[in-house]
C-alpha atoms as a PDB file:
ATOM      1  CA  UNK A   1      -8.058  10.912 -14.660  1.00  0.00           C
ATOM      2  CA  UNK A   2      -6.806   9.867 -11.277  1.00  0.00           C
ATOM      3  CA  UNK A   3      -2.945   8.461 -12.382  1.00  0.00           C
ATOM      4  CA  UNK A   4      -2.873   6.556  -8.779  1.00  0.00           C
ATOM      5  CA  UNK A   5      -5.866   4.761  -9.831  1.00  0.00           C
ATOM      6  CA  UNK A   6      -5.116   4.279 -13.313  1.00  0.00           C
ATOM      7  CA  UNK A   7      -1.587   3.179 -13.284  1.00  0.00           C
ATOM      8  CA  UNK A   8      -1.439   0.925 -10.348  1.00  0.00           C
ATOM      9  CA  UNK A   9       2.002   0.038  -8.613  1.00  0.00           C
ATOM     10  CA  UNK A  10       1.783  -3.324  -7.506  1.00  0.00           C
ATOM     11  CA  UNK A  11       2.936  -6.154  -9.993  1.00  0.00           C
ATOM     12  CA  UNK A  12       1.179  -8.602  -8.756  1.00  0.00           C
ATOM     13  CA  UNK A  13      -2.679  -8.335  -7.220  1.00  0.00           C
ATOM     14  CA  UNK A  14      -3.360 -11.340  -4.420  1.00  0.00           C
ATOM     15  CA  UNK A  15      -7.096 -12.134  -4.098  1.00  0.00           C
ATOM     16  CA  UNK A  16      -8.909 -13.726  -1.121  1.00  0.00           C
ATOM     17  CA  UNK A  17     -12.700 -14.728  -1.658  1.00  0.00           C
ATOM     18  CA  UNK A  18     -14.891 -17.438  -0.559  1.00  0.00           C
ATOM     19  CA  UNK A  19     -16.984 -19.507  -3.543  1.00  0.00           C
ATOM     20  CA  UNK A  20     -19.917 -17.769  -4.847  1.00  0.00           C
ATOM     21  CA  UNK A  21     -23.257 -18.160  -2.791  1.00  0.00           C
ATOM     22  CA  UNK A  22     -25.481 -17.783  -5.183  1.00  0.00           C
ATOM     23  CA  UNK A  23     -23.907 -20.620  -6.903  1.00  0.00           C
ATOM     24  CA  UNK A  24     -24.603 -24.462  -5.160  1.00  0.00           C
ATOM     25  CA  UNK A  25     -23.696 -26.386  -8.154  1.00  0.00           C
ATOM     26  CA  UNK A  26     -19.656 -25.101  -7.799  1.00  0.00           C
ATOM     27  CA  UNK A  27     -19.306 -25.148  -4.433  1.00  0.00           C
ATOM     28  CA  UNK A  28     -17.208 -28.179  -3.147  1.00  0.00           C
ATOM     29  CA  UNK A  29     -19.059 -30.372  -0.333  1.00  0.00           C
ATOM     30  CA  UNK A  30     -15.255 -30.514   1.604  1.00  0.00           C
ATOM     31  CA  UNK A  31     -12.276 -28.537   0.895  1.00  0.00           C
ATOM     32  CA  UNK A  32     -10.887 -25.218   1.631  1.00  0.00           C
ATOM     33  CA  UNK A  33     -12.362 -22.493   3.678  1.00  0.00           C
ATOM     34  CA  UNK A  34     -10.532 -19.735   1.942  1.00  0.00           C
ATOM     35  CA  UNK A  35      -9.404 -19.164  -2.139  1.00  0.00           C
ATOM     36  CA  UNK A  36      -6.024 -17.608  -3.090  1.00  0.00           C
ATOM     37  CA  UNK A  37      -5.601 -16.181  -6.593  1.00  0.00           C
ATOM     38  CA  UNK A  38      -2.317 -14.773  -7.608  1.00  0.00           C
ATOM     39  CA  UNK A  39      -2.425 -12.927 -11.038  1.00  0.00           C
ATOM     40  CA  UNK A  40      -0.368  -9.711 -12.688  1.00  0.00           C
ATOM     41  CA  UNK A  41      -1.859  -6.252 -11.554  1.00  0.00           C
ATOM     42  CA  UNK A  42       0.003  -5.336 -15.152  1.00  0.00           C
ATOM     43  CA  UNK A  43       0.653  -1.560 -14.166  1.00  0.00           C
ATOM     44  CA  UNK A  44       2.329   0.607 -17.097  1.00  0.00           C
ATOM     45  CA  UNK A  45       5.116   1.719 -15.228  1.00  0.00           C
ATOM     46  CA  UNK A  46       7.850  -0.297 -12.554  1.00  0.00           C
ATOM     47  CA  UNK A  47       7.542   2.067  -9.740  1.00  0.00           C
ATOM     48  CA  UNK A  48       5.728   0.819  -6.745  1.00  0.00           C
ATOM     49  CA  UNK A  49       6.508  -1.731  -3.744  1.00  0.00           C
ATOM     50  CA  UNK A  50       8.874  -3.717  -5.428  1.00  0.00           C
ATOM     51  CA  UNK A  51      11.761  -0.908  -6.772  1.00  0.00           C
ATOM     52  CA  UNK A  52      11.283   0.521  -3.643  1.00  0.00           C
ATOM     53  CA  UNK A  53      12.167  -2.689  -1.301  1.00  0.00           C
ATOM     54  CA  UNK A  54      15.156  -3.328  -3.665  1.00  0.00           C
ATOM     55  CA  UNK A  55      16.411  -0.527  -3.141  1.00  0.00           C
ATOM     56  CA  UNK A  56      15.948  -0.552   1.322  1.00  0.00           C
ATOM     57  CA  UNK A  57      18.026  -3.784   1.013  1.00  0.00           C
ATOM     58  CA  UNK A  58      20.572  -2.094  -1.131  1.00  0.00           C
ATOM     59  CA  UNK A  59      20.624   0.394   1.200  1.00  0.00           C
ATOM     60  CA  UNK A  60      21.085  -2.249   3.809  1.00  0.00           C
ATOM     61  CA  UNK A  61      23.804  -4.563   2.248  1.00  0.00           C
ATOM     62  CA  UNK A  62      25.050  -2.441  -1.012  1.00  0.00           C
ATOM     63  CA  UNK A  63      26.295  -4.675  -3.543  1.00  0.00           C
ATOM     64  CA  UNK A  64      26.911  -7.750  -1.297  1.00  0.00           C
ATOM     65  CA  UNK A  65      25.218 -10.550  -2.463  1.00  0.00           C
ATOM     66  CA  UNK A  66      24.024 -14.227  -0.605  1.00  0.00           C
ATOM     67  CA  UNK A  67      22.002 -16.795  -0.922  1.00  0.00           C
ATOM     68  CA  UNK A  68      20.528 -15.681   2.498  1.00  0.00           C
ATOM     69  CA  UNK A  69      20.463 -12.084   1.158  1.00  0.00           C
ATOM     70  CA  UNK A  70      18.381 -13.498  -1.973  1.00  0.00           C
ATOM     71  CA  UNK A  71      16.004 -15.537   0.079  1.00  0.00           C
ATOM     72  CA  UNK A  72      15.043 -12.193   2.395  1.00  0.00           C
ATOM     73  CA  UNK A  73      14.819  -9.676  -0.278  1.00  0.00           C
ATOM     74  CA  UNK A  74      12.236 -12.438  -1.961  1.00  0.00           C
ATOM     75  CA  UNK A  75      10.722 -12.484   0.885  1.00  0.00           C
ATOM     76  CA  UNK A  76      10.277  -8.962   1.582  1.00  0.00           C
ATOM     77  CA  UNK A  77       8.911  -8.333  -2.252  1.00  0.00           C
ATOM     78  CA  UNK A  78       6.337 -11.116  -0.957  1.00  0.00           C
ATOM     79  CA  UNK A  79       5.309  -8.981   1.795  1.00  0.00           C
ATOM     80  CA  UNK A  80       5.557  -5.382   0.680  1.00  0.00           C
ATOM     81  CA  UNK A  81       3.910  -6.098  -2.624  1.00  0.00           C
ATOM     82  CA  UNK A  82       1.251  -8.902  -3.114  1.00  0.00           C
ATOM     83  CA  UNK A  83       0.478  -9.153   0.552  1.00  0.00           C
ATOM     84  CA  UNK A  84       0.368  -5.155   1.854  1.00  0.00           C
ATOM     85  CA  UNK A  85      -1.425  -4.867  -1.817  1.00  0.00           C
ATOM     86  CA  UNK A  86      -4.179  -7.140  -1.155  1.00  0.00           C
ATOM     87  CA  UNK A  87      -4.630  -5.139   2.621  1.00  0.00           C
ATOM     88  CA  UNK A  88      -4.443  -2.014   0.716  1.00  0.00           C
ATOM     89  CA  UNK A  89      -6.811  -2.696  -1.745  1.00  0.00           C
ATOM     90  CA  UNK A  90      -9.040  -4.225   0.677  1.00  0.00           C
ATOM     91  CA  UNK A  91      -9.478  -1.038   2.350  1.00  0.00           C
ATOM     92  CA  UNK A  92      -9.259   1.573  -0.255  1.00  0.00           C
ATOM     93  CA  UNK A  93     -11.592  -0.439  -2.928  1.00  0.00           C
ATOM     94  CA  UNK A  94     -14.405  -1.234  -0.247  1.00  0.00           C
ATOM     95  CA  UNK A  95     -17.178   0.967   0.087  1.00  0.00           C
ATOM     96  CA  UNK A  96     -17.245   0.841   3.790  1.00  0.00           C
ATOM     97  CA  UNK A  97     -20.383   3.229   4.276  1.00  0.00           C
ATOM     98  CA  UNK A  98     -23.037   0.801   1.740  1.00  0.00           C
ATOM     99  CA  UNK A  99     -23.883  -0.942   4.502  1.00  0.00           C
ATOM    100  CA  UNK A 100     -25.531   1.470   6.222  1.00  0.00           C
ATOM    101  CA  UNK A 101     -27.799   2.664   3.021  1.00  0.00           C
ATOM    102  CA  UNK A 102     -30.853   1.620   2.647  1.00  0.00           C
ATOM    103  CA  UNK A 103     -30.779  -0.459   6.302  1.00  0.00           C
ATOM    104  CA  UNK A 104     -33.969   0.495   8.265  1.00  0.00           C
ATOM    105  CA  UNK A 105     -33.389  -0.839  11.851  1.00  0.00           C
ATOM    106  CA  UNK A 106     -37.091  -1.782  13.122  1.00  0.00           C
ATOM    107  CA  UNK A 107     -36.708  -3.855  16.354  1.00  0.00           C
ATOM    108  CA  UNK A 108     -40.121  -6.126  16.863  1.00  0.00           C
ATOM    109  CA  UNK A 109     -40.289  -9.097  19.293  1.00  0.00           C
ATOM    110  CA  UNK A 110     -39.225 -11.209  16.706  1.00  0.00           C
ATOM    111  CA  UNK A 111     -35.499  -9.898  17.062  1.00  0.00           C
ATOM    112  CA  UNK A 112     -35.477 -10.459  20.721  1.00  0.00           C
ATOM    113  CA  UNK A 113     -32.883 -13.241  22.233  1.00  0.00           C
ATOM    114  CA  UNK A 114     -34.975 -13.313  24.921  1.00  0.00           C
ATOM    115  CA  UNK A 115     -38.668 -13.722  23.808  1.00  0.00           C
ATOM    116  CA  UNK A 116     -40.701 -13.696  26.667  1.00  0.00           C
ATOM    117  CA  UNK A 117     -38.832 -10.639  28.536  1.00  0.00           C
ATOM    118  CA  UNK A 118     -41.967  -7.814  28.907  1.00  0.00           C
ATOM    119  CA  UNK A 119     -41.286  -4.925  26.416  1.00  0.00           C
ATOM    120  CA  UNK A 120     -39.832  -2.125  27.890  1.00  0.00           C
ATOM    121  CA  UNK A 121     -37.745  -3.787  30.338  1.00  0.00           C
ATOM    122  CA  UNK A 122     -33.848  -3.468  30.785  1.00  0.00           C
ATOM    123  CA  UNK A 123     -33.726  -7.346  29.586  1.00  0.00           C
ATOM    124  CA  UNK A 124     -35.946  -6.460  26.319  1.00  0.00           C
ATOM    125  CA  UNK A 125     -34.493  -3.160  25.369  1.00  0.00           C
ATOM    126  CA  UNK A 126     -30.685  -4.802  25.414  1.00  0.00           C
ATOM    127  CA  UNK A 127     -32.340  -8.212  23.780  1.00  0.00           C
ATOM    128  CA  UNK A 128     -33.364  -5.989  20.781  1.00  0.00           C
ATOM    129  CA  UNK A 129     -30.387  -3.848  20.999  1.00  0.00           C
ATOM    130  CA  UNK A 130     -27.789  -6.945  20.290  1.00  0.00           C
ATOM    131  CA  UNK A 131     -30.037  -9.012  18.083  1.00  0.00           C
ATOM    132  CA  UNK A 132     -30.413  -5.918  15.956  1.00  0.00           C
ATOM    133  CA  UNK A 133     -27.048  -5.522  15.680  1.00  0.00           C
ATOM    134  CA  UNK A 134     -26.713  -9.346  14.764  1.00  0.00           C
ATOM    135  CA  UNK A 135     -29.447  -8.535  12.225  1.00  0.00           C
ATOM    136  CA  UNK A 136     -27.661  -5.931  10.548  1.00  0.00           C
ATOM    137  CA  UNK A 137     -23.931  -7.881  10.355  1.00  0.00           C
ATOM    138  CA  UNK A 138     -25.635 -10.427   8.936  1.00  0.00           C
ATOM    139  CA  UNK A 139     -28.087  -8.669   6.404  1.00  0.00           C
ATOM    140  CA  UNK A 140     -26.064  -5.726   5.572  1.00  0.00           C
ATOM    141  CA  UNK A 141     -22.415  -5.917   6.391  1.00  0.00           C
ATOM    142  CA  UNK A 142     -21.794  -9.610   5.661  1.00  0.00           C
ATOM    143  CA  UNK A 143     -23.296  -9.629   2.130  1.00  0.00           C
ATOM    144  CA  UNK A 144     -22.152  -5.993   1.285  1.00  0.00           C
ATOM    145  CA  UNK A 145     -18.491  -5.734   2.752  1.00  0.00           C
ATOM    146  CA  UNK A 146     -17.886  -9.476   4.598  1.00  0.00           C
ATOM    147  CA  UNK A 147     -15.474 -10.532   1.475  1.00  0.00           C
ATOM    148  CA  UNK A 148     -13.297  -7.828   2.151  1.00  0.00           C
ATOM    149  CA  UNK A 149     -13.229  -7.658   5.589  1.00  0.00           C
ATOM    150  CA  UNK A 150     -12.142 -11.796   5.109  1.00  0.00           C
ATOM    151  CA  UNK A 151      -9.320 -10.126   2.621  1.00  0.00           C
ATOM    152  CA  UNK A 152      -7.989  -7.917   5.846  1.00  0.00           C
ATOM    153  CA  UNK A 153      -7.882 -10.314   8.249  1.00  0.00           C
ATOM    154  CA  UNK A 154      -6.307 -13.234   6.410  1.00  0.00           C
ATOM    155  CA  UNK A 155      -3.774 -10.769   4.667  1.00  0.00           C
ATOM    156  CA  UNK A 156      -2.995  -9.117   7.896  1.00  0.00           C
ATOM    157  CA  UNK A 157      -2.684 -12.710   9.743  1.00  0.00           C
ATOM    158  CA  UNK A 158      -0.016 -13.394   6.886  1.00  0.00           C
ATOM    159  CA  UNK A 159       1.681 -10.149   6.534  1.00  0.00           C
ATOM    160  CA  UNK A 160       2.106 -10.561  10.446  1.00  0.00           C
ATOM    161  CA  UNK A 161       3.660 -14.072   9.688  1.00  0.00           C
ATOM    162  CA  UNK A 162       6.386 -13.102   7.220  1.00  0.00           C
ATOM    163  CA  UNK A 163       7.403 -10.086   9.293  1.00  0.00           C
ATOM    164  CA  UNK A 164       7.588 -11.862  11.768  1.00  0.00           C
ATOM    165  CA  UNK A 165      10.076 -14.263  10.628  1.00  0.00           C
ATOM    166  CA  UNK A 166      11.870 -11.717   9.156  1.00  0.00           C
ATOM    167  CA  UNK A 167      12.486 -10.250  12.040  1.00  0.00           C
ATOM    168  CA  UNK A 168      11.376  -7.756  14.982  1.00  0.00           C
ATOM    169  CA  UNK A 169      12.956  -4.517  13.234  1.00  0.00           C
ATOM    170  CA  UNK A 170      10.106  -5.714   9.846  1.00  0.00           C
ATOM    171  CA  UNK A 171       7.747  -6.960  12.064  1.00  0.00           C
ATOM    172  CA  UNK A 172       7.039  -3.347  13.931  1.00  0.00           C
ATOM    173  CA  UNK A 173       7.295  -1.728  10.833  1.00  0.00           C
ATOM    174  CA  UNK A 174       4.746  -4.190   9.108  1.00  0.00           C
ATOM    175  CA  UNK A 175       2.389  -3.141  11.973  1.00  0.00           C
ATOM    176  CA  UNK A 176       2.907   0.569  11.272  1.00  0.00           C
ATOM    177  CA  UNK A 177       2.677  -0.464   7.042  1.00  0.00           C
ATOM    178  CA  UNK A 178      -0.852  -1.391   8.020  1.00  0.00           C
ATOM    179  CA  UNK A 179      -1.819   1.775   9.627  1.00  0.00           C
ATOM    180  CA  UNK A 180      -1.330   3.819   6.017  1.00  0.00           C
ATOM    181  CA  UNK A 181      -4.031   1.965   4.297  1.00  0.00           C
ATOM    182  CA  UNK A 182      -7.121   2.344   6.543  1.00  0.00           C
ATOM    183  CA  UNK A 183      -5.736   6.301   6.367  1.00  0.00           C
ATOM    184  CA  UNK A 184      -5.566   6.434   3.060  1.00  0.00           C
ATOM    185  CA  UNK A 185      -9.462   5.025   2.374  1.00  0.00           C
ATOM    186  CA  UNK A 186     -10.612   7.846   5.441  1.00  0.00           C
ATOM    187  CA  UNK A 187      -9.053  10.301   3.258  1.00  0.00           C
ATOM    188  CA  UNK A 188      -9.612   9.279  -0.055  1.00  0.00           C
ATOM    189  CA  UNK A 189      -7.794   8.850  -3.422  1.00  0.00           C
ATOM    190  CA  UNK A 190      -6.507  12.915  -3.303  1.00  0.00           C
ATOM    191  CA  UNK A 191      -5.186  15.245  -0.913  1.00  0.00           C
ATOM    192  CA  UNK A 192      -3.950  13.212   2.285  1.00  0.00           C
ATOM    193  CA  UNK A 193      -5.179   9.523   1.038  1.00  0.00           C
ATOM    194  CA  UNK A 194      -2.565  10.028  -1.627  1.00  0.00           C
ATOM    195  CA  UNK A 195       0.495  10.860   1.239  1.00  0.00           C
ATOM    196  CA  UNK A 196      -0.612   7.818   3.074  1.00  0.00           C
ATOM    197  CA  UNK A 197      -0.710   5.584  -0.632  1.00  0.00           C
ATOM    198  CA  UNK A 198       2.842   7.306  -0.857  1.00  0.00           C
ATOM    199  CA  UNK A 199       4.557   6.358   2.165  1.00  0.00           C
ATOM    200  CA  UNK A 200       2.596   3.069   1.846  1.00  0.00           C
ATOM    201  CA  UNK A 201       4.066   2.067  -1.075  1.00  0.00           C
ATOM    202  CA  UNK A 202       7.275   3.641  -1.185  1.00  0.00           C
ATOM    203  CA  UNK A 203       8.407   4.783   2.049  1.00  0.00           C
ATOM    204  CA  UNK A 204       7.691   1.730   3.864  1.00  0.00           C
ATOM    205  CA  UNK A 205       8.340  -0.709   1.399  1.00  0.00           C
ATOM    206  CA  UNK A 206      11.355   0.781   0.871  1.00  0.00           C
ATOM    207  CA  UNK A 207      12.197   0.393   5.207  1.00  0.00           C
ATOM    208  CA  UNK A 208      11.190  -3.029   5.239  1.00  0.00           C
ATOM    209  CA  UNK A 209      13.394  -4.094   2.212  1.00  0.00           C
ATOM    210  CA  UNK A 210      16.145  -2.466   4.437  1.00  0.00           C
ATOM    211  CA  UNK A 211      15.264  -4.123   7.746  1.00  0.00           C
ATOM    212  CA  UNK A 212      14.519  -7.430   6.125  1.00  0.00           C
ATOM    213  CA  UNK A 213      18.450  -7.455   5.629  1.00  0.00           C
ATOM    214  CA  UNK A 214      20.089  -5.375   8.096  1.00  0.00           C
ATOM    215  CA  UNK A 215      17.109  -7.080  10.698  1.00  0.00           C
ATOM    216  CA  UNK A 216      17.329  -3.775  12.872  1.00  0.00           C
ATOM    217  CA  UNK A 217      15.345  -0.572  12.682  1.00  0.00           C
ATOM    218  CA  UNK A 218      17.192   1.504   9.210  1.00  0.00           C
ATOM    219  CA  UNK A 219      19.460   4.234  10.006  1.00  0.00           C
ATOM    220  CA  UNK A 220      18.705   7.846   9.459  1.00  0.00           C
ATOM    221  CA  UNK A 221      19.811   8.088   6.342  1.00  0.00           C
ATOM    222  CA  UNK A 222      18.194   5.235   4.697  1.00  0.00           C
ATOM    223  CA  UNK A 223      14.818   6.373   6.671  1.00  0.00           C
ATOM    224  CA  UNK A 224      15.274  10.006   4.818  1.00  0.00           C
ATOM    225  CA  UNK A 225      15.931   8.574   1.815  1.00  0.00           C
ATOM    226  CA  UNK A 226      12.819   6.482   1.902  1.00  0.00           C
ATOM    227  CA  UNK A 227      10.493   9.807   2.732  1.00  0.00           C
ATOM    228  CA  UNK A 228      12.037  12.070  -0.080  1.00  0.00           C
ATOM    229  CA  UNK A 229      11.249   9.081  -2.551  1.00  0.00           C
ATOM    230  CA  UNK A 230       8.076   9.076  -1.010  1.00  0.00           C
ATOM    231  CA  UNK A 231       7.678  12.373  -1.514  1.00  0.00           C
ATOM    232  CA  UNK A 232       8.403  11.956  -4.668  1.00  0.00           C
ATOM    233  CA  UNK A 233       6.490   9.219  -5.554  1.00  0.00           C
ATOM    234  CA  UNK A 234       3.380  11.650  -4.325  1.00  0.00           C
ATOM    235  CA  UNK A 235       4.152  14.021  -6.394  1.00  0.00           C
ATOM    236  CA  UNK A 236       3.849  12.150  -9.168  1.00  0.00           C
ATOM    237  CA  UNK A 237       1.025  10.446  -7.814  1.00  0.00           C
ATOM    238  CA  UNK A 238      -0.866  14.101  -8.817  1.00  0.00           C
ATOM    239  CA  UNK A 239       0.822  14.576 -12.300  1.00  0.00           C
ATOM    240  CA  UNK A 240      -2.619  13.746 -14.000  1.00  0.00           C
ATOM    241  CA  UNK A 241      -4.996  16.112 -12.288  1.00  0.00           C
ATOM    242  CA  UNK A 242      -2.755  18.808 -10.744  1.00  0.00           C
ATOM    243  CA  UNK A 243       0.602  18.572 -12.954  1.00  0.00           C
ATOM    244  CA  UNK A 244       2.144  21.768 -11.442  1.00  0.00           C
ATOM    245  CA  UNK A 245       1.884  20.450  -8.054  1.00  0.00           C
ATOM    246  CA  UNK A 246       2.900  16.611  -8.800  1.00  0.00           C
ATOM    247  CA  UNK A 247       6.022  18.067 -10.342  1.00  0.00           C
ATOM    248  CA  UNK A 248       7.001  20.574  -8.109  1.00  0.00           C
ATOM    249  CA  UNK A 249       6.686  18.096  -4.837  1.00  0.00           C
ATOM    250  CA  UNK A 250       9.203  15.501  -6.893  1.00  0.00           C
ATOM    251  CA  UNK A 251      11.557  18.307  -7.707  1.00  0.00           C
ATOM    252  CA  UNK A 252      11.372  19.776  -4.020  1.00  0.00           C
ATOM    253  CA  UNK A 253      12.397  16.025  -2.879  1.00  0.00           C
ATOM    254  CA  UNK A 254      15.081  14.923  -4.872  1.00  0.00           C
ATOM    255  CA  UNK A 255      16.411  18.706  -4.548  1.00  0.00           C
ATOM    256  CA  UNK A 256      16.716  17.852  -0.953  1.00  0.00           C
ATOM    257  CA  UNK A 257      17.899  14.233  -1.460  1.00  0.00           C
ATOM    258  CA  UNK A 258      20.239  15.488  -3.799  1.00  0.00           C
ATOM    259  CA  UNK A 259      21.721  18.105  -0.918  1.00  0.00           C
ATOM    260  CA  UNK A 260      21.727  15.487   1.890  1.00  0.00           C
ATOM    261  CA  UNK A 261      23.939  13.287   0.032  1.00  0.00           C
ATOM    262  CA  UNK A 262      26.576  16.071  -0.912  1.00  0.00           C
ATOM    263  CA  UNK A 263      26.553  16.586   2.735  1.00  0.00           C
ATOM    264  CA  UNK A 264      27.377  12.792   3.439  1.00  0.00           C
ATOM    265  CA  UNK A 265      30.160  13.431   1.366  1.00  0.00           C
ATOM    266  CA  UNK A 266      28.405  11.364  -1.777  1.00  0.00           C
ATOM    267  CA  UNK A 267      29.389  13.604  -4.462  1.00  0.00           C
ATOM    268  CA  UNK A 268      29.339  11.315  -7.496  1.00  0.00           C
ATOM    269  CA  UNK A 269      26.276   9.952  -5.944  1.00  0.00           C
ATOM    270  CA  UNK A 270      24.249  13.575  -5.998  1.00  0.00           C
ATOM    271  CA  UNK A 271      25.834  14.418  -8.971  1.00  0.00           C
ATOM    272  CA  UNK A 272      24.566  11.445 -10.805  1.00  0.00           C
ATOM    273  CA  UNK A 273      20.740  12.087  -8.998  1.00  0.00           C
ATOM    274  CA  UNK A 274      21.520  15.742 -10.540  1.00  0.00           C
ATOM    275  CA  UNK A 275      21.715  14.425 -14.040  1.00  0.00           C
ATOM    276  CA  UNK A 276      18.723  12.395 -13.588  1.00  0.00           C
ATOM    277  CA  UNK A 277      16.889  15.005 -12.330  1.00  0.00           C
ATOM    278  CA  UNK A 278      17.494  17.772 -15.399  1.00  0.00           C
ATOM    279  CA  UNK A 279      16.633  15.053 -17.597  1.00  0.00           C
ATOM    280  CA  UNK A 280      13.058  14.974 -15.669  1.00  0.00           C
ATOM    281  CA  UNK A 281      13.005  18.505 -16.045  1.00  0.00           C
ATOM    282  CA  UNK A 282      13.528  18.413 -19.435  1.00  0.00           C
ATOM    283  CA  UNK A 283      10.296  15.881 -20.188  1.00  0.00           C
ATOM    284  CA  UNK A 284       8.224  18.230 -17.286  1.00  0.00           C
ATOM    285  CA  UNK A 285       8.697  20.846 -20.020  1.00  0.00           C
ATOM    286  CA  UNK A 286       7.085  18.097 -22.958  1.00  0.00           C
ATOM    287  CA  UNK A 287       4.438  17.740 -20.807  1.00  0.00           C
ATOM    288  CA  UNK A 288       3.727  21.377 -20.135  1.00  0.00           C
ATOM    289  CA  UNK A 289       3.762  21.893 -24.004  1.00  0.00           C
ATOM    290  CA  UNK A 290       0.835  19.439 -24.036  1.00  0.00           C
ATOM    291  CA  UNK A 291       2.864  17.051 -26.483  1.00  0.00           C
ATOM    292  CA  UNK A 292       2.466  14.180 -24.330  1.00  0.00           C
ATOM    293  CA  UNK A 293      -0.034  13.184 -21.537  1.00  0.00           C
ATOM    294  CA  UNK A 294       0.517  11.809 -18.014  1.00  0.00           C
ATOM    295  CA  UNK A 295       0.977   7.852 -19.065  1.00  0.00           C
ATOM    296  CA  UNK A 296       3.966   8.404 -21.635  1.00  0.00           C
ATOM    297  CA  UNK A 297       5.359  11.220 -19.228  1.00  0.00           C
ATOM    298  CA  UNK A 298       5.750   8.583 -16.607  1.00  0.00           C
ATOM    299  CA  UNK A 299       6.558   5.968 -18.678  1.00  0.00           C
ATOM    300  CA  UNK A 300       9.961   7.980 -19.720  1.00  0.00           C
ATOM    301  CA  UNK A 301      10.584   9.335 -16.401  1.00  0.00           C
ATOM    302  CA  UNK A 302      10.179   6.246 -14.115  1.00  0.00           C
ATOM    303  CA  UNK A 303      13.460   5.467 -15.389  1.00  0.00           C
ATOM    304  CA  UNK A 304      15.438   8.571 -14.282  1.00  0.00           C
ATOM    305  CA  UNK A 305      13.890   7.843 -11.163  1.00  0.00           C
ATOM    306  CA  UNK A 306      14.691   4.396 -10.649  1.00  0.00           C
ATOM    307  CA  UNK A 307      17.907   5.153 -11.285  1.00  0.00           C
ATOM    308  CA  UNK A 308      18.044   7.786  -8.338  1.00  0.00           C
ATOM    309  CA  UNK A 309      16.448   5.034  -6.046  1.00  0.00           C
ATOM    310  CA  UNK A 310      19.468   2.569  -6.976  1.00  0.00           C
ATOM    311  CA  UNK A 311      21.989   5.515  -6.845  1.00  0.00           C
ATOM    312  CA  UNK A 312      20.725   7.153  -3.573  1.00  0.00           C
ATOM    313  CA  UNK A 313      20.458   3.690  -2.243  1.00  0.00           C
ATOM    314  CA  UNK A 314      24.151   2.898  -2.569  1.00  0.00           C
ATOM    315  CA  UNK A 315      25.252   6.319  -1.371  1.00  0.00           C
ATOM    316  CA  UNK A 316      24.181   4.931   2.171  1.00  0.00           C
ATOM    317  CA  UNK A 317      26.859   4.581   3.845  1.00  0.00           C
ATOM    318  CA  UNK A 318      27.863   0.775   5.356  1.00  0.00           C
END
């Protein structure tokens, strides 16, 4: 079982299609070029894109709170989870190679844009070159992969949109958020695709929640503290299929969290994270014992780790 594709992150799933072509009768004669459906992605656990972003903007502000504040952190949950979700899943749920099986390219005069031009010619051999390539967007990608290609350019137009108005610091780091997911369907749902889904989910997220507030690029710290709890979001990420590895790349990261904020003089901070992490420990060993399975072992520990998010998070200094 593949945990990153059994327990998904986001909370909710945003869906962009066009109405069914095979169906007249229901489509409208005027209306709407695009549909938007918003429903629950009901994952089993509340890691993901929207603990994550909380915690950048507590990072950012601490305990502060504003109506302004409010309004940008709702904002950035907008962005980092619905909206980067739909891009993500775009990408990483497409099949982007079906288009190419099965398609026999066999240019005849009947392709041609120009059809009088004498076979063989310069004119006729470029004439079947670009009406073949027509031929095949609109007989092979189009019906095979056009609804998701619609899905990442509308969600990237929008994701571009709220960053933007968020501010420059979110709107760079949107543009490098959108770089992860293309990655992460190259390189599949293990080994590097899962890094990328990672620092997708977390590590950004968690940047943008702190750069929707602060509306400059986060500090050092905050930035470090967003790759260990990527890091550890990876490793657990693998605690289905390779248990031994997912928990050893958590531990390794919230080790070294946990020693970066004694250095920042955050003792109560690291010695909380400390306490949260022997309590993980302790349920790694359930889990080793083969008395529980991956779901229930990251349904109890999500909690110790959400708690280091929030904890870490405030041990930023401001």
């Amino acid at each position: 079982m593949d945990i990153g594709h059994k327990i998904p992150c986001l909370k909710f799933s945003l869906m962009l299609h066009s109405p069914p072509m095979d169906s007249p009768m229901l489509r409208p004669a005027v209306g709407r070029r695009v549909a938007l459906e918003l429903r629950p992605a009901r994952p089993l656990t509340w890691l993901g894109p929207i603990a994550a972003t909380i915690c950048g903007a507590l990072a950012a502000s601490g305990l502060v709170v504003s109506g302004e504040l409010l309004l940008r952190v709702a904002i950035a949950i907008l962005l980092t989870d619905p909206i980067l979700g739909a891009w993500r899943a775009a990408w990483v749920n497409t099949d982007w190679r079906r288009p190419m099986q099965g398609w026999e390219a066999t240019p005849t005069r009947a392709w041609m844009l120009v059809p009088y031009a004498r076979l063989g010619s310069p004119a006729a051999r470029f004439s079947q070159w670009l009406s073949s390539r027509a031929k095949f967007w609109r007989e092979a990608v189009m019906p095979q992969v056009g609804q998701s290609i619609s899905t990442i350019i509308f969600t990237a137009l929008i994701a571009l949109s709220i960053a933007l108005a968020l501010g420059t610091a979110t709107f760079i780091l949107t543009l490098i958020a959108l770089v992860f997911a293309p990655l992460e369907s190259e390189f599949g749902r293990t080994g590097a695709g899962r890094w990328a889904r990672a620092f997708s989910e977390i590590g950004m997220a968690w940047l943008l929640g702190d750069a929707a507030i602060s509306q400059v690029l986060p500090p050092f710290d905050s930035a470090l503290m967003a790759v260990l709890f990527a890091m550890t979001y990876r490793g657990l990420l693998s605690i289905a299929s390779r248990p031994n590895l997912g928990v050893t790349i958590a531990n390794i990261a919230q080790i070294a969290l946990i020693v970066f904020l004694v250095t920042r003089g955050a003792v109560i901070n690291a010695v909380i994270l400390a306490l949260a992490l022997g309590a993980q420990v302790l349920w790694q060993a359930v889990m080793r014992e083969g008395r529980q399975d991956a779901a229930a072992f990251l349904g109890r520990v999500q909690w110790f780790v959400l708690l280091a998010m929030v904890v870490a998070a405030l041990g930023v200094p401001h």
